[in-house]
PDB file of N, CA and C in Angstrom:
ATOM      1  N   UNK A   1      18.486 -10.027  11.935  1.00  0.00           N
ATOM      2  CA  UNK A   1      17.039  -9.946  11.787  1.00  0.00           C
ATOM      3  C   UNK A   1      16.679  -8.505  11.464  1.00  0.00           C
ATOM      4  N   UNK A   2      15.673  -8.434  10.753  1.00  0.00           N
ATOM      5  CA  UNK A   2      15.039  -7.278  10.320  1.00  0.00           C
ATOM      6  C   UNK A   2      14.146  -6.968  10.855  1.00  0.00           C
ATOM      7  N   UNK A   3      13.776  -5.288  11.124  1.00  0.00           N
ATOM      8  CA  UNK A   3      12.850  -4.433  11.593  1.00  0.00           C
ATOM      9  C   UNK A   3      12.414  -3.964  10.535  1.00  0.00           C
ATOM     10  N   UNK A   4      12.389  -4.458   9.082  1.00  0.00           N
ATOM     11  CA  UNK A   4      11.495  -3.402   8.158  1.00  0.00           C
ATOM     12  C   UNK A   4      10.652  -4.658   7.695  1.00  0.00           C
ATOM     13  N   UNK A   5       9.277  -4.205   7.168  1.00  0.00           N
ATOM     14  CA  UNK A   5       8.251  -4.933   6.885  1.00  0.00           C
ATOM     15  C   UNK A   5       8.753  -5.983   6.007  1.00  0.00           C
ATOM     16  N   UNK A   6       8.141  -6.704   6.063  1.00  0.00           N
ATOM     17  CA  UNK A   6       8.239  -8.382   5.763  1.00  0.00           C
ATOM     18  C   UNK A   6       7.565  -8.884   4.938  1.00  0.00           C
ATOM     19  N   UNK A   7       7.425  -9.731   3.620  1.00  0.00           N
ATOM     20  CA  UNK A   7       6.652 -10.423   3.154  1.00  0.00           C
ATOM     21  C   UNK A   7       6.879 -12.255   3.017  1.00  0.00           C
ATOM     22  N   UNK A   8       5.699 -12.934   3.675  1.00  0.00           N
ATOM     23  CA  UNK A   8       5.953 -14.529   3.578  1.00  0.00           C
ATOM     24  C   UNK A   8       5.372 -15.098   2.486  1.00  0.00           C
ATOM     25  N   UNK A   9       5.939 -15.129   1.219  1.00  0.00           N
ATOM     26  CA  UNK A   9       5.417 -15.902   0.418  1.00  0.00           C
ATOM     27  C   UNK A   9       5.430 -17.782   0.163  1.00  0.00           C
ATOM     28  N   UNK A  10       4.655 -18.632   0.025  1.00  0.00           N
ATOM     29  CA  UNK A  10       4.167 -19.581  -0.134  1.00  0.00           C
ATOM     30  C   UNK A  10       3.703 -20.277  -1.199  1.00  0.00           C
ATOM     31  N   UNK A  11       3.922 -21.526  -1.617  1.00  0.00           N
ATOM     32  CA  UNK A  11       2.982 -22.606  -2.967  1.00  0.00           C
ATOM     33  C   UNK A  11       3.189 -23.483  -2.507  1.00  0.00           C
ATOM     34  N   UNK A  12       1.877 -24.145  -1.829  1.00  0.00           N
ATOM     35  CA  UNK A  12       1.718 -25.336  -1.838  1.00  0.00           C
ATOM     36  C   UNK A  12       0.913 -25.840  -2.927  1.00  0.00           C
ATOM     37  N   UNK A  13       1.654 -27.855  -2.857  1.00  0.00           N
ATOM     38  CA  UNK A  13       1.207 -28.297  -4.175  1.00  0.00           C
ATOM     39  C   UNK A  13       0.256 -29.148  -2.893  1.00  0.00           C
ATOM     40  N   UNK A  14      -0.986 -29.092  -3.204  1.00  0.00           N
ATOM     41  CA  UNK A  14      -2.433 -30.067  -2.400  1.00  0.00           C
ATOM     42  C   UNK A  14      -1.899 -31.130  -2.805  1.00  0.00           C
ATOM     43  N   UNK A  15      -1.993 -32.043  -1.792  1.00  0.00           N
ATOM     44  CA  UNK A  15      -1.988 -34.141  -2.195  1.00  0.00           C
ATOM     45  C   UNK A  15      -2.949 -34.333  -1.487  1.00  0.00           C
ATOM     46  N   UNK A  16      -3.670 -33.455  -0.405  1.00  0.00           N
ATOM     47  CA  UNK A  16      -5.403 -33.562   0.522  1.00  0.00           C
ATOM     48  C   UNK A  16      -6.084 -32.830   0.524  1.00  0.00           C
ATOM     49  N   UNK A  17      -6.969 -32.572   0.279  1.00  0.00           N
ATOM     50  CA  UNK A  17      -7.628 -31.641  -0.533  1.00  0.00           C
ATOM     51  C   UNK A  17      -8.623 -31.506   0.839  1.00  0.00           C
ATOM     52  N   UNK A  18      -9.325 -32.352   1.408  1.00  0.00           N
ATOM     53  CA  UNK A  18      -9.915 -32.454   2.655  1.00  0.00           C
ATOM     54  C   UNK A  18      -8.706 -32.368   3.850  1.00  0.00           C
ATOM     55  N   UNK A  19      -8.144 -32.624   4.107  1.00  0.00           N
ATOM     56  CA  UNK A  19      -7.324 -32.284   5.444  1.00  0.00           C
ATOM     57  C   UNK A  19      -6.247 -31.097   5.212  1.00  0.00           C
ATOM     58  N   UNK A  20      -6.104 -30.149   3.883  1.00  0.00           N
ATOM     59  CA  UNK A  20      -6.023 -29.110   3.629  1.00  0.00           C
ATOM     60  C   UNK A  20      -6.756 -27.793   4.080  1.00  0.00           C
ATOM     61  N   UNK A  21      -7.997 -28.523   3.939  1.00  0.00           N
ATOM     62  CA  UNK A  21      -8.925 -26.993   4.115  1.00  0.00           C
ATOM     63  C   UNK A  21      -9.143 -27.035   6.269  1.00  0.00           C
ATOM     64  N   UNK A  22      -9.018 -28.369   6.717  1.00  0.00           N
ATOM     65  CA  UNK A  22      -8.887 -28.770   7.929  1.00  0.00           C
ATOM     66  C   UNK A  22      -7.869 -27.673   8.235  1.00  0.00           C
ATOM     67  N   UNK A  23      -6.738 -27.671   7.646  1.00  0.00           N
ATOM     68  CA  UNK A  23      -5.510 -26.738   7.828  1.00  0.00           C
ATOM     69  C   UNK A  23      -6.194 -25.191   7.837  1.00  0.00           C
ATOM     70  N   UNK A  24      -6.526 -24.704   6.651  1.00  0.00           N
ATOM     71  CA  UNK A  24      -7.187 -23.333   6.712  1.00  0.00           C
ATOM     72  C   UNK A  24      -7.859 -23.106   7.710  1.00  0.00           C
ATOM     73  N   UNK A  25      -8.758 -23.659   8.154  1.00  0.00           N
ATOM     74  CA  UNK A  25     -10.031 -23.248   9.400  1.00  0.00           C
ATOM     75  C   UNK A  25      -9.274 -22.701   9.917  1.00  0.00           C
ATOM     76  N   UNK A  26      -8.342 -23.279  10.575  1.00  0.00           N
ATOM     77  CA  UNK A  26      -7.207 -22.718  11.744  1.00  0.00           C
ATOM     78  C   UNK A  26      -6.500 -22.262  11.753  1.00  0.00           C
ATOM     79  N   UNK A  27      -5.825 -21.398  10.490  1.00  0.00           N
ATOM     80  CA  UNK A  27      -5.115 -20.765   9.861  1.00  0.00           C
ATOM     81  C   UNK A  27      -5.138 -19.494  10.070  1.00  0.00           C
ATOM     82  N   UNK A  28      -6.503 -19.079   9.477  1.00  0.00           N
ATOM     83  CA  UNK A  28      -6.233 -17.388   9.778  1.00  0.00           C
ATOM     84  C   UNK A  28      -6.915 -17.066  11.298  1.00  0.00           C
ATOM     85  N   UNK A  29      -7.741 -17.288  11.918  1.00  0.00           N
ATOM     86  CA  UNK A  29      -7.348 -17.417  13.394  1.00  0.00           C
ATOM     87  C   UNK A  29      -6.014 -17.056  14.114  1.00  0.00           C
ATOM     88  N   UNK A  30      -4.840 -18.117  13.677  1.00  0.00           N
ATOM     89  CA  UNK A  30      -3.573 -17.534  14.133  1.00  0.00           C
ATOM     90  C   UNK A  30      -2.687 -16.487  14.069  1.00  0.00           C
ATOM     91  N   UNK A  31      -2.940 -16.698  12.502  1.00  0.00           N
ATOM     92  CA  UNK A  31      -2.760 -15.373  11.506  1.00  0.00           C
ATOM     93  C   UNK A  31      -2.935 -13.957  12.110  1.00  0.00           C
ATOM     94  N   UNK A  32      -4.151 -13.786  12.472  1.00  0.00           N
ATOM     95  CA  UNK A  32      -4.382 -12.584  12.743  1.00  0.00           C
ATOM     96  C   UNK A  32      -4.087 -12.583  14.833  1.00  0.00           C
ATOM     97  N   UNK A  33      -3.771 -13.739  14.713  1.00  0.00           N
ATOM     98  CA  UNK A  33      -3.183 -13.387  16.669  1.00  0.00           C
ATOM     99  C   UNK A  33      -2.131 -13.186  16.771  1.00  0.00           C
ATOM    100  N   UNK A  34      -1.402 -12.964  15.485  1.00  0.00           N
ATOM    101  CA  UNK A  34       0.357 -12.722  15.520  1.00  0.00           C
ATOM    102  C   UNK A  34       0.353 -11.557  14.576  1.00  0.00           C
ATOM    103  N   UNK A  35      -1.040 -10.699  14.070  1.00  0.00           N
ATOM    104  CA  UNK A  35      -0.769  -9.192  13.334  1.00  0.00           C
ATOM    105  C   UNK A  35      -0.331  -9.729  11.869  1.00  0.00           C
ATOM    106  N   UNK A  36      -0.018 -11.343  11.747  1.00  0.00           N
ATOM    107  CA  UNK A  36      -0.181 -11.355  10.030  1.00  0.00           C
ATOM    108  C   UNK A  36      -1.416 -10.658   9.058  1.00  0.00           C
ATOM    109  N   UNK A  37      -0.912 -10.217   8.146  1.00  0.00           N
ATOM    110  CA  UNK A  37      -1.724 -10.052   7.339  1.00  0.00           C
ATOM    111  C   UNK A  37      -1.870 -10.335   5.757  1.00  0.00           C
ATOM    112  N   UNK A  38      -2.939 -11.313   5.745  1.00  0.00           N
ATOM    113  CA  UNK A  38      -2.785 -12.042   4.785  1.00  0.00           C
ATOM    114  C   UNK A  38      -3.207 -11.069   3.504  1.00  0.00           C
ATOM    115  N   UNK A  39      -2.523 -11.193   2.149  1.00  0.00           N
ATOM    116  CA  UNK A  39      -2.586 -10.139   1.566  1.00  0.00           C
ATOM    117  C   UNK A  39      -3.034 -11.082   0.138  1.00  0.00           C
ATOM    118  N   UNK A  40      -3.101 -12.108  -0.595  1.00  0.00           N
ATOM    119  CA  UNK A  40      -3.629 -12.861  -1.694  1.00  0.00           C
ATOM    120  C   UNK A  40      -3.336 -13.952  -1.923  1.00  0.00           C
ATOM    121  N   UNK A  41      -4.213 -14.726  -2.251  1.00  0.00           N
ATOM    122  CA  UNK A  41      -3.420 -16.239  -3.318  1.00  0.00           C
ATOM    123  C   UNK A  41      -3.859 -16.513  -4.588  1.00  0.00           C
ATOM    124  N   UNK A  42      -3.373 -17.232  -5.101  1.00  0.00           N
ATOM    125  CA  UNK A  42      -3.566 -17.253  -6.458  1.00  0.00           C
ATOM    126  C   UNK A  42      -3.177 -18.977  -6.818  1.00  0.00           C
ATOM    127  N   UNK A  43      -4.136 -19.212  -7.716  1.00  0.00           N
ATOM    128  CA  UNK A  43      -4.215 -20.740  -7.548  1.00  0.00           C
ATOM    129  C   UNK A  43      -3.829 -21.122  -9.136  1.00  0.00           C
ATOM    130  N   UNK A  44      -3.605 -19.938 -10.240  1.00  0.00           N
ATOM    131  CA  UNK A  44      -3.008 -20.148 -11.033  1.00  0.00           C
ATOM    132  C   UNK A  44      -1.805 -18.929 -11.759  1.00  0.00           C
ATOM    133  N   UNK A  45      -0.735 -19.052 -10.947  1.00  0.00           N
ATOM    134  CA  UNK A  45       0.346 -18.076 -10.831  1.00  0.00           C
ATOM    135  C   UNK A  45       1.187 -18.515 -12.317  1.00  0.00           C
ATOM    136  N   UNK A  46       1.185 -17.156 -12.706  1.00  0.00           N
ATOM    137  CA  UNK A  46       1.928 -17.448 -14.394  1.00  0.00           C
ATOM    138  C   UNK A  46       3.701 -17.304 -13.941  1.00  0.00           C
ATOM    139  N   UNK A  47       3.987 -18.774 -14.199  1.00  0.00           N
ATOM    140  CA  UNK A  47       5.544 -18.904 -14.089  1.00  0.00           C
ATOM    141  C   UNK A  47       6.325 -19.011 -15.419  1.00  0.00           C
ATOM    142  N   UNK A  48       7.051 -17.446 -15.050  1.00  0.00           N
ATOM    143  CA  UNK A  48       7.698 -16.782 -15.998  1.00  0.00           C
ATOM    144  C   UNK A  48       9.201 -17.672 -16.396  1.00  0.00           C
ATOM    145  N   UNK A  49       9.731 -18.754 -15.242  1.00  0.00           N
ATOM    146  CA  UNK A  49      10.564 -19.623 -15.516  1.00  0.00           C
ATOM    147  C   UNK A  49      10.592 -20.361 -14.430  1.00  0.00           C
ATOM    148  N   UNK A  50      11.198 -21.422 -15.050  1.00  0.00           N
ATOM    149  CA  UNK A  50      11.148 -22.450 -14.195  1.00  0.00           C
ATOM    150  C   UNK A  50       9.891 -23.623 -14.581  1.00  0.00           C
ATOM    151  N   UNK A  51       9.997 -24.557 -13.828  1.00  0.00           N
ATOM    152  CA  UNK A  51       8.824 -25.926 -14.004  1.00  0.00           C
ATOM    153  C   UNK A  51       7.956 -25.477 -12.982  1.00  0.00           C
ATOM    154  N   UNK A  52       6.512 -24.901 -13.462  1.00  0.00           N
ATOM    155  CA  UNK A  52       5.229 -25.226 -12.929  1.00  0.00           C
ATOM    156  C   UNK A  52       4.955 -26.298 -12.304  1.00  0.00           C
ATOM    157  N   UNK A  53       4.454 -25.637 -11.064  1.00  0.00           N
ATOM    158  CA  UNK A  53       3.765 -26.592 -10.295  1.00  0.00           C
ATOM    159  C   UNK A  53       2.540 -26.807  -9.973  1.00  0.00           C
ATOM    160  N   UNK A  54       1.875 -27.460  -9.874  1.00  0.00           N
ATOM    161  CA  UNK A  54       0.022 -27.261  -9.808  1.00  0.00           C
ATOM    162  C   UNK A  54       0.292 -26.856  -8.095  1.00  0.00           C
ATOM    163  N   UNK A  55      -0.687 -26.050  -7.814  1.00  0.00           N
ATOM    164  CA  UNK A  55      -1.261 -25.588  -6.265  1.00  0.00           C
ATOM    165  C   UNK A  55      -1.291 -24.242  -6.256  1.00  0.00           C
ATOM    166  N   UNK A  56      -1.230 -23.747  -4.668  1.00  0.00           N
ATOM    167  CA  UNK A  56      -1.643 -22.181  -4.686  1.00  0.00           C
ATOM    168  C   UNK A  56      -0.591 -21.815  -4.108  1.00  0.00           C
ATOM    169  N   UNK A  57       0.103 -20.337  -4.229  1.00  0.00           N
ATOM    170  CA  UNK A  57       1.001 -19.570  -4.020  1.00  0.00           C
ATOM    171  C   UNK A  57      -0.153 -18.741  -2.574  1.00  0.00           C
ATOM    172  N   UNK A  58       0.532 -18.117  -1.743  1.00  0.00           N
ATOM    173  CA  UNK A  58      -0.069 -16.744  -0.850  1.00  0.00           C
ATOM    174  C   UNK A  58       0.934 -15.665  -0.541  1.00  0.00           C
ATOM    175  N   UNK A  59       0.625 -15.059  -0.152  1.00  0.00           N
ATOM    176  CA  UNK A  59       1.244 -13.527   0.164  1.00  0.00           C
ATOM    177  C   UNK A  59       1.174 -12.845   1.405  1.00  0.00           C
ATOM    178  N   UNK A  60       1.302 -13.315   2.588  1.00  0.00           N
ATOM    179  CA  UNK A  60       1.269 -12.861   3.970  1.00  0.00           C
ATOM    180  C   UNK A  60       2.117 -11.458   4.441  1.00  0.00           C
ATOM    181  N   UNK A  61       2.044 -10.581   4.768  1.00  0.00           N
ATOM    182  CA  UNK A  61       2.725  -9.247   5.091  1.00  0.00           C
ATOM    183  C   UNK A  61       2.674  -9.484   6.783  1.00  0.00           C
ATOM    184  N   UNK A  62       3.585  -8.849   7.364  1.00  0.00           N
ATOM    185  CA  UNK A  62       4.115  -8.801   8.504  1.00  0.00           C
ATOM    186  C   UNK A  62       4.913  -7.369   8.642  1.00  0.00           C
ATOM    187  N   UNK A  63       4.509  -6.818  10.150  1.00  0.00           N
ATOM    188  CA  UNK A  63       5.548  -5.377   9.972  1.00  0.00           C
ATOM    189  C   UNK A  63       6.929  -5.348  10.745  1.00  0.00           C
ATOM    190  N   UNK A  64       7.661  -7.258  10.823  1.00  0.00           N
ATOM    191  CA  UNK A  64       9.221  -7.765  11.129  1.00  0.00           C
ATOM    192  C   UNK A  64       9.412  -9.022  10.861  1.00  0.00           C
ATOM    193  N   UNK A  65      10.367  -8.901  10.827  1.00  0.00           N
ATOM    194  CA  UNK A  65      10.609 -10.548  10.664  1.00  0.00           C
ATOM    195  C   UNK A  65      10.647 -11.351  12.150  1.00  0.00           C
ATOM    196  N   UNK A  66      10.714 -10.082  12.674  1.00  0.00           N
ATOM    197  CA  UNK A  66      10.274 -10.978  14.461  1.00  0.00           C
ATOM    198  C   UNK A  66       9.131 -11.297  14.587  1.00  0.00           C
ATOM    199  N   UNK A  67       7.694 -10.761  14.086  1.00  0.00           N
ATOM    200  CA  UNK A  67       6.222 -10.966  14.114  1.00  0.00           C
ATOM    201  C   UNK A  67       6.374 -12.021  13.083  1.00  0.00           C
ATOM    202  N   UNK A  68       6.959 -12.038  11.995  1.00  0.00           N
ATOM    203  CA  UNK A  68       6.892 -13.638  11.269  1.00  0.00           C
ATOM    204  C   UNK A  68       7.472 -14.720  11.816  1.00  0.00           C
ATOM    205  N   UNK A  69       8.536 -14.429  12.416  1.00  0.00           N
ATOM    206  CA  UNK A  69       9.228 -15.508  13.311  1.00  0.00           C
ATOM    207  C   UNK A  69       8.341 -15.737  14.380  1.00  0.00           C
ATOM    208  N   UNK A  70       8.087 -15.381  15.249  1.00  0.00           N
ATOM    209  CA  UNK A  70       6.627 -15.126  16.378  1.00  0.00           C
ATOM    210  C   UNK A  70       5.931 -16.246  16.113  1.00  0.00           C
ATOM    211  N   UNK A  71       5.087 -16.228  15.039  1.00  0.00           N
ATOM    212  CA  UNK A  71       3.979 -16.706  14.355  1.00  0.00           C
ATOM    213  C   UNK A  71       4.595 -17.572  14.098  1.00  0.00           C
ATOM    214  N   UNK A  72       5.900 -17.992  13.161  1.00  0.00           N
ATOM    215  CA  UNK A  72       6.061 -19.214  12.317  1.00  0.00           C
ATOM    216  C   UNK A  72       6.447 -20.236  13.546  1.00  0.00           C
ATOM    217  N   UNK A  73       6.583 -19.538  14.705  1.00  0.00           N
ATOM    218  CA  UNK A  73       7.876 -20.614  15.966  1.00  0.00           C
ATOM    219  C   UNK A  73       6.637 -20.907  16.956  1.00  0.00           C
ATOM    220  N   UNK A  74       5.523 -20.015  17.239  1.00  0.00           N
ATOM    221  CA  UNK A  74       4.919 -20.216  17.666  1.00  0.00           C
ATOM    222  C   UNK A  74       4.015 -21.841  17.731  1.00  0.00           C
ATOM    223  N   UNK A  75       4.000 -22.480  19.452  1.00  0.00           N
ATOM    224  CA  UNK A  75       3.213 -23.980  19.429  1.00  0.00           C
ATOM    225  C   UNK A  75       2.585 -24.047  18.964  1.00  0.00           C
ATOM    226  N   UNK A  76       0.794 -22.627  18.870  1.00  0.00           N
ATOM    227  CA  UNK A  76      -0.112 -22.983  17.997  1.00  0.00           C
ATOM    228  C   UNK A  76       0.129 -23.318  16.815  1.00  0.00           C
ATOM    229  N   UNK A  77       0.948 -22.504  15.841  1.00  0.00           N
ATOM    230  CA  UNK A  77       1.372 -23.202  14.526  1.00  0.00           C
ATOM    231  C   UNK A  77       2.001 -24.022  13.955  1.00  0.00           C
ATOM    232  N   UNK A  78       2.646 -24.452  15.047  1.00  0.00           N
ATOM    233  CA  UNK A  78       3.728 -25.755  14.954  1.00  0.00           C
ATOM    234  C   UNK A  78       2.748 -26.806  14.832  1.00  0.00           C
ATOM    235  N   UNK A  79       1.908 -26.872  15.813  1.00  0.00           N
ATOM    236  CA  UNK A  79       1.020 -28.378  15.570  1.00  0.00           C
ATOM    237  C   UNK A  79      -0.070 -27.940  14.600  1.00  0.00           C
ATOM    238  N   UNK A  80      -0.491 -26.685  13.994  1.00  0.00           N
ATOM    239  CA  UNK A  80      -1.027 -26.501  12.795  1.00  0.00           C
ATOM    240  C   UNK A  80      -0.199 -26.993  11.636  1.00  0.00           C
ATOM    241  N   UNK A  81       0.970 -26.637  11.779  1.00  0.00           N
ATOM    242  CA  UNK A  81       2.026 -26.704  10.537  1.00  0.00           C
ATOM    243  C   UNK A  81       1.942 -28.674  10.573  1.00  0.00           C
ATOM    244  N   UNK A  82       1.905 -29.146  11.491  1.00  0.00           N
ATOM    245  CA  UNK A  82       1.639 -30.551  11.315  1.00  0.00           C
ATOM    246  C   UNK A  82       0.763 -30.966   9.902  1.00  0.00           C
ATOM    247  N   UNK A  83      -0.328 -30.777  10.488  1.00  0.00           N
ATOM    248  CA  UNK A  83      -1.597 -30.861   9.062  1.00  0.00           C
ATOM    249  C   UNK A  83      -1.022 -30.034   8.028  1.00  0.00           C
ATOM    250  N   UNK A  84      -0.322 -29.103   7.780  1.00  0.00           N
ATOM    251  CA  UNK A  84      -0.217 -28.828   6.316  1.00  0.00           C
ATOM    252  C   UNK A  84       0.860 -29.681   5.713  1.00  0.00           C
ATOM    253  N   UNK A  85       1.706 -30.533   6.965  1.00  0.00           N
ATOM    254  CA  UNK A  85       2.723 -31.333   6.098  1.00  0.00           C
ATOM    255  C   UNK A  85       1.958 -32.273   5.582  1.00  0.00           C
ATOM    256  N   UNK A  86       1.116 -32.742   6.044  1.00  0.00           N
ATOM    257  CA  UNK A  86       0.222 -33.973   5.772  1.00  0.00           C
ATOM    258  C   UNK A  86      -0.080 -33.826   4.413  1.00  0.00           C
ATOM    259  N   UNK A  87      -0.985 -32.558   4.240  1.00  0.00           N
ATOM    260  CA  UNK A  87      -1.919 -32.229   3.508  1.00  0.00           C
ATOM    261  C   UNK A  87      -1.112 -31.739   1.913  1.00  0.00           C
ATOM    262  N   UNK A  88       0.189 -31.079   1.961  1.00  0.00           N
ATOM    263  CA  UNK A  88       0.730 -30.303   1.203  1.00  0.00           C
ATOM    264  C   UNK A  88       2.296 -30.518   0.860  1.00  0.00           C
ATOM    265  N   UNK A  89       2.657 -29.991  -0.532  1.00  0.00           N
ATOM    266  CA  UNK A  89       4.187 -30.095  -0.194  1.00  0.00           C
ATOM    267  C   UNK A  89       4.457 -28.610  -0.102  1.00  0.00           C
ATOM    268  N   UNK A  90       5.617 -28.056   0.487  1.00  0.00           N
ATOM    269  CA  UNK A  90       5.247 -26.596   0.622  1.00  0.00           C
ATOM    270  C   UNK A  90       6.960 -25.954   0.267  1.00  0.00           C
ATOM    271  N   UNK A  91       6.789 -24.875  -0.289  1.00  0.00           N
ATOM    272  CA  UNK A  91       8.125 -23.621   0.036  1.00  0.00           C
ATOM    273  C   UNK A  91       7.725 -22.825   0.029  1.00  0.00           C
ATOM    274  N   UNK A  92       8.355 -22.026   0.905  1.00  0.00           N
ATOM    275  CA  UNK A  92       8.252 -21.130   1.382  1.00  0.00           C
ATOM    276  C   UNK A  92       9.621 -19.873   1.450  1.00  0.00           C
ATOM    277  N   UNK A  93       9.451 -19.078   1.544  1.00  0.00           N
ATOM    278  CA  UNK A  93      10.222 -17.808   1.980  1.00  0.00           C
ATOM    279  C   UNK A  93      10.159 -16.932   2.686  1.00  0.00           C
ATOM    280  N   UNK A  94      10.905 -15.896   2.827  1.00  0.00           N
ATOM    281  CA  UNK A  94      10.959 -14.705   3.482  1.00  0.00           C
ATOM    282  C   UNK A  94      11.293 -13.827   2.705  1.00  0.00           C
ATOM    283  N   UNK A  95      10.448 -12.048   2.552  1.00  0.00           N
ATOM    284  CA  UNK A  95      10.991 -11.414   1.953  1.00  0.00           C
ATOM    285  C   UNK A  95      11.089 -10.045   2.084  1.00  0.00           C
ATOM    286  N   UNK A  96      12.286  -9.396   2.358  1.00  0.00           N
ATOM    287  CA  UNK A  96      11.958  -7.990   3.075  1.00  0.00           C
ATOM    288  C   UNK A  96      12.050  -7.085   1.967  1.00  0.00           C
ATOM    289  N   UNK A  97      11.458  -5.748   2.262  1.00  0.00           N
ATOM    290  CA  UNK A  97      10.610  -5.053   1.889  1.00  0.00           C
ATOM    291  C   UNK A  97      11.864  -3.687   1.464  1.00  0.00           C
ATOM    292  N   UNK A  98      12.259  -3.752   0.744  1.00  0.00           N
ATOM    293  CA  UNK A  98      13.583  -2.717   0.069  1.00  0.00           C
ATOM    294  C   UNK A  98      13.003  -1.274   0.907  1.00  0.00           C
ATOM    295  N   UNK A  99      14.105  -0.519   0.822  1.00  0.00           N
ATOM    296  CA  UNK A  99      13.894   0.695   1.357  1.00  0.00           C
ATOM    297  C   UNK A  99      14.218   1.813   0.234  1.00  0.00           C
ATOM    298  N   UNK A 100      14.662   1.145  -0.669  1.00  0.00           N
ATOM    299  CA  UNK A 100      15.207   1.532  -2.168  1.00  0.00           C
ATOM    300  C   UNK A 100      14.221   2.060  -2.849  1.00  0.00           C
ATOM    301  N   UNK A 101      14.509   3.359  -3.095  1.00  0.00           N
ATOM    302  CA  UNK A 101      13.452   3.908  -4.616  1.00  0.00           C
ATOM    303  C   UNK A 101      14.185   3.898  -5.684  1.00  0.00           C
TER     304      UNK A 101
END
């Protein structure tokens, strides 16, 4: 596990468009009780390769992968993460933050 800053990137493709945004309400609430910080989304991300997918990409920053782990393992988000299975198909990642110039 890593101690250098973190980025969680995300695209979900919506199949609920109403029990999606159900998901958001409660979203950044958590977000910010675990020091995430949500940093953009983009609902039409230019894919340079690969097969496009319709939905939105996000960009969450974290300063470990223990504060993302925290948050992602955490009960509140587990039964949040419920409704986004419902609502979404999702991938996700992890991505640390080079120390490289």
């Amino acid at each position: 596990m890593t101690n250098q800053p973190v980025t969680f990137v995300a695209h979900f493709t919506i199949v609920d468009r109403d029990l999606y945004k159900t998901y958001v309400k409660g979203f950044f609430p958590l977000l910010e009780a675990h020091g995430g910080h949500f940093r953009t989304y983009d609902d039409q991300v230019l894919v340079l390769e690969g097969t496009p997918e319709d939905g939105r990409t996000v960009l969450i920053d974290f300063d470990s992968e223990a504060q993302l782990l925290n948050w992602w393992n955490s009960e509140d988000y587990q039964a949040l993460a419920k409704i986004r299975h419902e609502s979404c198909v999702t991938h996700s990642v992890r991505v640390v933050h080079s120390s490289a110039k």
